[in-house]
PDB file of N, CA and C in Angstrom:
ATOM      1  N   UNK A   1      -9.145  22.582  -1.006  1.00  0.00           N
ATOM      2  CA  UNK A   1      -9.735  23.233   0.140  1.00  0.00           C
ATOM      3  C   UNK A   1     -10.266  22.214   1.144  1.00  0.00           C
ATOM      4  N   UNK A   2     -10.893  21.227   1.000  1.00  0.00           N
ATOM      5  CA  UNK A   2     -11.092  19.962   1.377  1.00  0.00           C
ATOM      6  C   UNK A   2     -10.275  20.247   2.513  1.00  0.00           C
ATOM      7  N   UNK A   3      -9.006  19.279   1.394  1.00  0.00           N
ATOM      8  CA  UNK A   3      -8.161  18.340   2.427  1.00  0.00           C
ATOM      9  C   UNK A   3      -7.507  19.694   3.612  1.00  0.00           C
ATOM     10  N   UNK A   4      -7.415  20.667   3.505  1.00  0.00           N
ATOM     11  CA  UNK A   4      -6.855  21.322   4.447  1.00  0.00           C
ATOM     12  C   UNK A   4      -6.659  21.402   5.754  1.00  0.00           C
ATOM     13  N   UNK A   5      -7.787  21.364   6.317  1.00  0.00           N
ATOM     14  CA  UNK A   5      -8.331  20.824   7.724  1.00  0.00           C
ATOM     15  C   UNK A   5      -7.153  19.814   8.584  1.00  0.00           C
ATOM     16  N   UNK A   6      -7.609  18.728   7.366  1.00  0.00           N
ATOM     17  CA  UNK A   6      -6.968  17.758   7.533  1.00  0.00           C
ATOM     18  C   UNK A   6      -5.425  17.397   7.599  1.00  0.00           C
ATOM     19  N   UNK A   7      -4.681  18.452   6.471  1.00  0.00           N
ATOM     20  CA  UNK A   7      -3.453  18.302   6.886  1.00  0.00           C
ATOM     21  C   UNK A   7      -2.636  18.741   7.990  1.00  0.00           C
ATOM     22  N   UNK A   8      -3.465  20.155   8.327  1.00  0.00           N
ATOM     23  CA  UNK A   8      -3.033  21.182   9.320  1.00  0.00           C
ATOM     24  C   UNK A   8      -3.227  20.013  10.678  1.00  0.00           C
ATOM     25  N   UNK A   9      -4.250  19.295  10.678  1.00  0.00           N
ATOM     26  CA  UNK A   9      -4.491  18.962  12.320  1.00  0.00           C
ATOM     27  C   UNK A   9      -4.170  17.242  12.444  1.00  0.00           C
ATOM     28  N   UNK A  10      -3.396  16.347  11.006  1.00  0.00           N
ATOM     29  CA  UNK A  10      -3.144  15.413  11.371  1.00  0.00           C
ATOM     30  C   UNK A  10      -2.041  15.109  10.938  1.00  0.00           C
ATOM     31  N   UNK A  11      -1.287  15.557   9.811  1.00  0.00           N
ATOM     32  CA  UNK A  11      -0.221  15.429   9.352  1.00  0.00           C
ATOM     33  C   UNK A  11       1.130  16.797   9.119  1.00  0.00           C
ATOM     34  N   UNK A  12       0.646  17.890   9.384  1.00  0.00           N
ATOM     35  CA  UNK A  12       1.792  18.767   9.656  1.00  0.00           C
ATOM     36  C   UNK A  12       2.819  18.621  10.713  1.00  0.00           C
ATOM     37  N   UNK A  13       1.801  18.663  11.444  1.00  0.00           N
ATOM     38  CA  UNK A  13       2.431  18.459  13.221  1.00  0.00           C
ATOM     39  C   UNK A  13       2.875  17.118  13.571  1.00  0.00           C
ATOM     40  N   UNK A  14       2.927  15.994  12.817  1.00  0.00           N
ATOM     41  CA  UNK A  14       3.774  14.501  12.852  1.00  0.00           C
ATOM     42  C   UNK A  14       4.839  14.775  13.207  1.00  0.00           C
ATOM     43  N   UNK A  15       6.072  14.278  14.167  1.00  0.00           N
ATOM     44  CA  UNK A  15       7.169  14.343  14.170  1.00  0.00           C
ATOM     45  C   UNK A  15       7.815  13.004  13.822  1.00  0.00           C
ATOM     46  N   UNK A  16       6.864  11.870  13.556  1.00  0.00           N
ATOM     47  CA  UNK A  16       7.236  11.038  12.977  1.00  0.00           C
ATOM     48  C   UNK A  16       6.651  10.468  11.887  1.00  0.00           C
ATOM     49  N   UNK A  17       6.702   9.792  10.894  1.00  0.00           N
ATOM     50  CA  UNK A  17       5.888   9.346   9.940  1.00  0.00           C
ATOM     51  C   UNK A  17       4.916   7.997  10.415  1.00  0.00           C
ATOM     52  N   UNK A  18       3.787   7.721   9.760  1.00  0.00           N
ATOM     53  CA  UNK A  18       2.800   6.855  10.298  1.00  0.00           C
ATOM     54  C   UNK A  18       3.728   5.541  10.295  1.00  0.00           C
ATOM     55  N   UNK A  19       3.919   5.119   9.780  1.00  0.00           N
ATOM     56  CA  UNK A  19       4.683   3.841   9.109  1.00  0.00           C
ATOM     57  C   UNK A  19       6.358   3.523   9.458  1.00  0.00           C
ATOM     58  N   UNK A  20       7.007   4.595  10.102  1.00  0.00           N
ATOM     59  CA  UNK A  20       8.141   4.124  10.885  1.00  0.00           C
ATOM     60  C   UNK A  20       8.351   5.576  12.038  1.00  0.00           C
ATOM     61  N   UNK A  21       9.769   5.003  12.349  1.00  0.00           N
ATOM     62  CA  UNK A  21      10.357   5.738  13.321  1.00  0.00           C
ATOM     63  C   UNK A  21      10.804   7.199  13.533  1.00  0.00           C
ATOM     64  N   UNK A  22      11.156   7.506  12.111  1.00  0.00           N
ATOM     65  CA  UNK A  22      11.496   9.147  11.647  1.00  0.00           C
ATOM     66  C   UNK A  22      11.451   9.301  10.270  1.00  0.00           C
ATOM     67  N   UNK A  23      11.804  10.675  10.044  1.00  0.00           N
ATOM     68  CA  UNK A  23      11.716  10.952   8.275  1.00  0.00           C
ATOM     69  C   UNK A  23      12.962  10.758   7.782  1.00  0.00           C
ATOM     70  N   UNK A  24      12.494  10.458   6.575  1.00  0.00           N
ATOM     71  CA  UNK A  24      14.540  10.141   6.567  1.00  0.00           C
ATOM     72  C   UNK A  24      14.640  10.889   4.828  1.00  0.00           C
ATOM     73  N   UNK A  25      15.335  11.611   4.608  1.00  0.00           N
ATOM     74  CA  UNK A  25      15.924  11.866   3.017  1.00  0.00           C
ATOM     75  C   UNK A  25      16.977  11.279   2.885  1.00  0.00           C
ATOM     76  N   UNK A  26      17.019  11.537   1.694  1.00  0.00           N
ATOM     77  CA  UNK A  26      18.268  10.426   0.799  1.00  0.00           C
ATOM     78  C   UNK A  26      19.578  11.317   0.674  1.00  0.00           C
ATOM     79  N   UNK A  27      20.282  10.882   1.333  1.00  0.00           N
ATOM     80  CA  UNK A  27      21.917  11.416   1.406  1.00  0.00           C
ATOM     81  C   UNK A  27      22.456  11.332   0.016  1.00  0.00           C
ATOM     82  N   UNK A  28      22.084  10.811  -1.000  1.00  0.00           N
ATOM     83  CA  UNK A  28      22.493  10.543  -1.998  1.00  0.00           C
ATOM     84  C   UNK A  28      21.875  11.909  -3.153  1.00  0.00           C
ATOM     85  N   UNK A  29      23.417  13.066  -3.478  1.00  0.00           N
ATOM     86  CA  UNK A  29      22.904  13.798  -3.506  1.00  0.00           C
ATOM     87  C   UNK A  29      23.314  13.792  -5.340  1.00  0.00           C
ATOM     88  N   UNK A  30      24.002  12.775  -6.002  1.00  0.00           N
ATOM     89  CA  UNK A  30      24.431  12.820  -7.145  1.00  0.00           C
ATOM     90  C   UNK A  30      23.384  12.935  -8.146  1.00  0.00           C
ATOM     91  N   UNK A  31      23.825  13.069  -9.210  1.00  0.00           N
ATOM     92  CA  UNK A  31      22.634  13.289 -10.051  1.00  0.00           C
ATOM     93  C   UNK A  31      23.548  12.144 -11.516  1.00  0.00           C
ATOM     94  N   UNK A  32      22.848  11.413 -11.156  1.00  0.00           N
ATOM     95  CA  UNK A  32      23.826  10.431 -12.696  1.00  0.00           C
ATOM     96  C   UNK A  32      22.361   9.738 -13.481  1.00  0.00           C
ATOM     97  N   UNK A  33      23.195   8.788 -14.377  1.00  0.00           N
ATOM     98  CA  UNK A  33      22.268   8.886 -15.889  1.00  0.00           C
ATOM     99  C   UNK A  33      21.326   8.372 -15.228  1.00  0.00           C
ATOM    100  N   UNK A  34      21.093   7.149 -13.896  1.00  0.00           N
ATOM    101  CA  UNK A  34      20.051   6.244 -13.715  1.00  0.00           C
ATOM    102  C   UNK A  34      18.719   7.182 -13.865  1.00  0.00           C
ATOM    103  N   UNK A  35      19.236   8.406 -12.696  1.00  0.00           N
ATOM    104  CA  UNK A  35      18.261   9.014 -12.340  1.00  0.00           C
ATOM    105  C   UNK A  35      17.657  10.065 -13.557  1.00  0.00           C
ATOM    106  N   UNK A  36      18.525  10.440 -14.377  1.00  0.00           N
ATOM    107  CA  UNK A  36      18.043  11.202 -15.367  1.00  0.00           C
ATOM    108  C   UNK A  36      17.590  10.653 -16.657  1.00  0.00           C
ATOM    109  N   UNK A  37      17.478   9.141 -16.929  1.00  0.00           N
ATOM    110  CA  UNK A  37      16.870   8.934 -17.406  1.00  0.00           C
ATOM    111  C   UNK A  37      15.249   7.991 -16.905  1.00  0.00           C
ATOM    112  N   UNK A  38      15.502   7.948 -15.474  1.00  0.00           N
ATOM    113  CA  UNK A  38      13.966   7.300 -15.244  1.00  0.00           C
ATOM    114  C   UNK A  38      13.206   8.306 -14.850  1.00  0.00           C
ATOM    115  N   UNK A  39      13.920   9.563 -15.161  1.00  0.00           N
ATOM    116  CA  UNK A  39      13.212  10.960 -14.532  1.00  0.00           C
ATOM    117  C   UNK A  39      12.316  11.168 -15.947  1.00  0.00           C
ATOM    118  N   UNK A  40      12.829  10.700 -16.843  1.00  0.00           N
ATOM    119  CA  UNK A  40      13.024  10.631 -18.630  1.00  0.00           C
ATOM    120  C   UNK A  40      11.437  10.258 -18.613  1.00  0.00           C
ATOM    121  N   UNK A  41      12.025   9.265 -18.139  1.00  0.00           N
ATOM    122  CA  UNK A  41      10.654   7.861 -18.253  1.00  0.00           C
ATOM    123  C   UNK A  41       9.705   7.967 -17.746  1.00  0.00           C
ATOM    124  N   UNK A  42       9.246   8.262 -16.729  1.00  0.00           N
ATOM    125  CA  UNK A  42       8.440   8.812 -16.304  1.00  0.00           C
ATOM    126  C   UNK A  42       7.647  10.065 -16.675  1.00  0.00           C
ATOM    127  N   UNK A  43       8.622  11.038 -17.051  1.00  0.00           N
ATOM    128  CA  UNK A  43       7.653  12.542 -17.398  1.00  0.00           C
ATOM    129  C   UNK A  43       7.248  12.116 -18.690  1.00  0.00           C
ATOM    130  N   UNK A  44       7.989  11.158 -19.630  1.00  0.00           N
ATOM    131  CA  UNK A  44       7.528  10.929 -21.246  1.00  0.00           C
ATOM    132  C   UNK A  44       6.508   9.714 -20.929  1.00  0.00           C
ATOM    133  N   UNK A  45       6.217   9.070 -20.100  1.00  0.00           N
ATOM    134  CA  UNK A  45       4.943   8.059 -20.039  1.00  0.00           C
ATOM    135  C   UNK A  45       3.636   9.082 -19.197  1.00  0.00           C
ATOM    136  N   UNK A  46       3.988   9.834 -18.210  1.00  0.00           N
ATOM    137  CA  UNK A  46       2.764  10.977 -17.951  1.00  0.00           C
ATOM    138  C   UNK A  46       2.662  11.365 -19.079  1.00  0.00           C
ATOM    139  N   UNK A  47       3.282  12.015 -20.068  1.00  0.00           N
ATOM    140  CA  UNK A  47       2.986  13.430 -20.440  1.00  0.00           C
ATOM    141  C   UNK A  47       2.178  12.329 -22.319  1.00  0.00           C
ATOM    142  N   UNK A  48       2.206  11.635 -22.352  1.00  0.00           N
ATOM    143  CA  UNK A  48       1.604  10.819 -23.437  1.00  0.00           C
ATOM    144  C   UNK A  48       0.252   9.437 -22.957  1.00  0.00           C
ATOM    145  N   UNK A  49       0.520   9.856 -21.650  1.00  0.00           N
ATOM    146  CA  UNK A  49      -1.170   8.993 -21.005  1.00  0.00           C
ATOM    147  C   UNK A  49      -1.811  10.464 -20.508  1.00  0.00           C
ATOM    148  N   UNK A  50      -1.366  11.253 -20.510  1.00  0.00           N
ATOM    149  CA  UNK A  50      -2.151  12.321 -20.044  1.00  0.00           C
ATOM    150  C   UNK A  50      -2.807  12.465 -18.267  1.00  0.00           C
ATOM    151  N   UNK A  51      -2.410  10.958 -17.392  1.00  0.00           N
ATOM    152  CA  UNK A  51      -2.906  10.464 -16.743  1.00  0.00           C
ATOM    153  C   UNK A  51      -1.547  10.705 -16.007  1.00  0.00           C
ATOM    154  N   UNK A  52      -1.937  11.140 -14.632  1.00  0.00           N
ATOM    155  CA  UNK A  52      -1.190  11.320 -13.076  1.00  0.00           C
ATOM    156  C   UNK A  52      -1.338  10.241 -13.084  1.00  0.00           C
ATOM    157  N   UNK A  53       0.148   9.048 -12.506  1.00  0.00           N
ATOM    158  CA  UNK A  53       0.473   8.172 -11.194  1.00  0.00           C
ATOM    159  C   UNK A  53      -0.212   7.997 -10.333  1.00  0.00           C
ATOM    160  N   UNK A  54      -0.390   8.959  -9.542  1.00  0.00           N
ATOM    161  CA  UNK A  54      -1.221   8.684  -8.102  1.00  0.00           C
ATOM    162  C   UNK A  54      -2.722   9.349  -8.644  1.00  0.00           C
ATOM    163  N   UNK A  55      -3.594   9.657  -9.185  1.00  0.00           N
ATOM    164  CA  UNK A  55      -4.667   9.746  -9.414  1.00  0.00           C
ATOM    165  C   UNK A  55      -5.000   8.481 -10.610  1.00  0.00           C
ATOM    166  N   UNK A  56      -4.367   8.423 -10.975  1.00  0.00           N
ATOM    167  CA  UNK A  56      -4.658   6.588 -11.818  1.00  0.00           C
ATOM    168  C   UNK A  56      -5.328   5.558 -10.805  1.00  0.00           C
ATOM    169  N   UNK A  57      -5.306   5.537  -9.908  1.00  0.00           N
ATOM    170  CA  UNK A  57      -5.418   4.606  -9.123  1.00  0.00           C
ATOM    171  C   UNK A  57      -7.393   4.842  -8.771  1.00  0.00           C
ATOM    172  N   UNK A  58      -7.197   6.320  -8.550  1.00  0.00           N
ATOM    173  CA  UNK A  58      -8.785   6.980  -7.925  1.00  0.00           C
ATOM    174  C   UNK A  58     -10.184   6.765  -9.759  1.00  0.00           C
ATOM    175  N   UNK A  59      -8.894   6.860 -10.612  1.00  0.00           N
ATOM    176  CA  UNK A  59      -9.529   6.743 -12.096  1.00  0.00           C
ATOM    177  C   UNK A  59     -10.505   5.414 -12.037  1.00  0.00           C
ATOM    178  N   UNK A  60      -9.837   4.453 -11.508  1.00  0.00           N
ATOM    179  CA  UNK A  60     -10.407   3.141 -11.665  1.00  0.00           C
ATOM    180  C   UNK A  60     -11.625   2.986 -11.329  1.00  0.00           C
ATOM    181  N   UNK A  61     -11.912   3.446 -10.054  1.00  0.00           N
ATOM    182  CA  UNK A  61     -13.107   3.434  -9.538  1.00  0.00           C
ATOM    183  C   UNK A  61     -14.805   4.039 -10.471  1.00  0.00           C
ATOM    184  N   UNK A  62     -14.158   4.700 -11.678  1.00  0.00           N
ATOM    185  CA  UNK A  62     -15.390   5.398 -12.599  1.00  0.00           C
ATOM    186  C   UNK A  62     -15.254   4.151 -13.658  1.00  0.00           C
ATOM    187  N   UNK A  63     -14.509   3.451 -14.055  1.00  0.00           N
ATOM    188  CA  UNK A  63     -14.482   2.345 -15.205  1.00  0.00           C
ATOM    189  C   UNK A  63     -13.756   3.208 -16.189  1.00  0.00           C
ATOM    190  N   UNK A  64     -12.605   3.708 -15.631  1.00  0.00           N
ATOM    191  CA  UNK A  64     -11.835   4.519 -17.147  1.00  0.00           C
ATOM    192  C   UNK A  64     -11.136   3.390 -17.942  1.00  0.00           C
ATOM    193  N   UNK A  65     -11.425   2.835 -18.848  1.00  0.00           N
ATOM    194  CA  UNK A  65     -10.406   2.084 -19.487  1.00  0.00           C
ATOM    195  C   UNK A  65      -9.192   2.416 -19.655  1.00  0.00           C
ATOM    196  N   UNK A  66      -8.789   3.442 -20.356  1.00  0.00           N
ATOM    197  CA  UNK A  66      -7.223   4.412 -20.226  1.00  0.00           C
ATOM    198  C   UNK A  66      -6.881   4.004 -19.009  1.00  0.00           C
ATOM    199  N   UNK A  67      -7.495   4.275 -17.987  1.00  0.00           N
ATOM    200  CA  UNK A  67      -6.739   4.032 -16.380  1.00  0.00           C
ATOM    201  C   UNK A  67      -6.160   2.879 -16.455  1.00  0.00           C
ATOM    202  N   UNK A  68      -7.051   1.398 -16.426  1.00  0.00           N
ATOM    203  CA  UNK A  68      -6.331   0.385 -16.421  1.00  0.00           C
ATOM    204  C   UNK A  68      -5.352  -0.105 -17.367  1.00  0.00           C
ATOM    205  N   UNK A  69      -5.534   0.846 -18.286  1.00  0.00           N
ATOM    206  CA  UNK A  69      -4.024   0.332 -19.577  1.00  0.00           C
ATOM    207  C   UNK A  69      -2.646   1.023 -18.942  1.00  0.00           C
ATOM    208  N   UNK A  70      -2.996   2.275 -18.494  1.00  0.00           N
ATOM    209  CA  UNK A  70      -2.192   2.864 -18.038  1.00  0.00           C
ATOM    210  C   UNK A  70      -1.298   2.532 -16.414  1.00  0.00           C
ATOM    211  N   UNK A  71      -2.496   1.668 -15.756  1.00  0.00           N
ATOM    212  CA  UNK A  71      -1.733   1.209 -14.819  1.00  0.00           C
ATOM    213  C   UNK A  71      -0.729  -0.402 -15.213  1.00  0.00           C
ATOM    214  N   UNK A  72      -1.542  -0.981 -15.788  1.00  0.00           N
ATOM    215  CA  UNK A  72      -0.368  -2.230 -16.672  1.00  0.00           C
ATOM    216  C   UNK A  72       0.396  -1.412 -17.066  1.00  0.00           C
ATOM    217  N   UNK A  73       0.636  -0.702 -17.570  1.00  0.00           N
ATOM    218  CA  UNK A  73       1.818  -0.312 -18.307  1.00  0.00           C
ATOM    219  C   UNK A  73       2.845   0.318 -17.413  1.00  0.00           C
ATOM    220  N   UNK A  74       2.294   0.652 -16.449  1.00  0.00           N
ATOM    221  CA  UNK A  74       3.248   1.340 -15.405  1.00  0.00           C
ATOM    222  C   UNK A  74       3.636  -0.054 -14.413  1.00  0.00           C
ATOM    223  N   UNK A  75       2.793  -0.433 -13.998  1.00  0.00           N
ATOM    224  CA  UNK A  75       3.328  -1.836 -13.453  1.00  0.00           C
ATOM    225  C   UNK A  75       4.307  -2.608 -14.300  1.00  0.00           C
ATOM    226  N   UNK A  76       3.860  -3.307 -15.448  1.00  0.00           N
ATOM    227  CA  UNK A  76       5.461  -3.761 -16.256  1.00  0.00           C
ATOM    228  C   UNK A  76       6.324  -2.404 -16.231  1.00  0.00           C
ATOM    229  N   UNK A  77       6.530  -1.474 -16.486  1.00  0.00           N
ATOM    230  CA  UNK A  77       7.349  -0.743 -16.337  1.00  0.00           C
ATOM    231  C   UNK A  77       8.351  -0.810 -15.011  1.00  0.00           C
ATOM    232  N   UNK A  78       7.753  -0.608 -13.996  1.00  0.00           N
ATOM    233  CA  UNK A  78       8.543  -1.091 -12.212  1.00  0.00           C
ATOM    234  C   UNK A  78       8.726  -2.427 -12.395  1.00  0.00           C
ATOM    235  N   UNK A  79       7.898  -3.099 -12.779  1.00  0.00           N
ATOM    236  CA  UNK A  79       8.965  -4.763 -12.919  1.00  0.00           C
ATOM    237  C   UNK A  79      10.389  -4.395 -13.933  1.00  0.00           C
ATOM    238  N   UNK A  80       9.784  -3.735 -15.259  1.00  0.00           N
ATOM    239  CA  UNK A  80      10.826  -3.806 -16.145  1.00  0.00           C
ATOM    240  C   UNK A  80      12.365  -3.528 -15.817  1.00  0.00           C
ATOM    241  N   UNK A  81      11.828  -2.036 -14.664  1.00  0.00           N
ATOM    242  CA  UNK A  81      13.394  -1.219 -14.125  1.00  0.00           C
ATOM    243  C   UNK A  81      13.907  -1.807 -12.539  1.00  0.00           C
ATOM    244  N   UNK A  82      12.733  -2.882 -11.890  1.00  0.00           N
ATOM    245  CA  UNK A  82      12.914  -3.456 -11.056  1.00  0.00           C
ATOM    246  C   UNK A  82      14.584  -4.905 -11.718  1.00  0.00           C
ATOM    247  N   UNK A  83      13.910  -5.313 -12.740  1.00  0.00           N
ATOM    248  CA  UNK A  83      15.398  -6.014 -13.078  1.00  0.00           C
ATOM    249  C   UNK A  83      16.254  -6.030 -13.917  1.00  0.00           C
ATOM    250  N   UNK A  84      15.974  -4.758 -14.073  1.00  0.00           N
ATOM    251  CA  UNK A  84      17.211  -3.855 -14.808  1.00  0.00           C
ATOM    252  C   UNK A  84      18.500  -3.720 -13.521  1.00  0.00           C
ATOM    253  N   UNK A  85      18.052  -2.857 -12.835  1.00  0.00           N
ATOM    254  CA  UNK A  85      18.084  -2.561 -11.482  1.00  0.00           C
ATOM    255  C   UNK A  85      19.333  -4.261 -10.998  1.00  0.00           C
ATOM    256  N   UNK A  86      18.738  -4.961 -11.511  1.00  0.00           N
ATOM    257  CA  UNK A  86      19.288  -6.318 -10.789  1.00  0.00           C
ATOM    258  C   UNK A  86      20.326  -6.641 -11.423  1.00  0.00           C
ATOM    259  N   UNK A  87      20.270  -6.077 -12.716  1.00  0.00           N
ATOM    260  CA  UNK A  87      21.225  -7.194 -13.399  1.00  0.00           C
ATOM    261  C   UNK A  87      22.771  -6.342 -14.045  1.00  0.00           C
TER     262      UNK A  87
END
């Protein structure tokens, strides 16, 4: 209820995004193993930290320990598939 205000009168009505020129989606409409298994990876590392991605970050600020294990672990994780990805 908060944020409402806020989306209606600063970010609905954007016709461009803050940070570039337009919105852009991904033409890429296949669905192959990469994606179905880091889709994998992801819902099986939420669903066993119990801990949201993007609220991990707001966790830190109370001294959750879980938070910061959970963000190492997600960080090596994006390095991990970062050079996977490469090689």
């Amino acid at each position: 209820m908060v944020f409402i205000p806020g989306y209606q009168f600063l970010i609905k009505k954007r016709t461009a995004p803050i940070s570039g020129e337009k919105f852009s989606l991904s033409v890429n409409k296949h669905i192959d193993s990469k994606l179905l298994t880091g889709a994998g990876f992801f819902g099986l590392g939420w669903g066993l930290a119990g801990i949201c991605p993007g609220p991990v970050v707001s966790s830190l600020g109370v001294g959750n320990g879980q938070a910061w294990l959970f963000l190492v672990a997600m960080l090596l994780g994006m390095l991990a598939a970062n050079k996977a990805q490469k090689a």
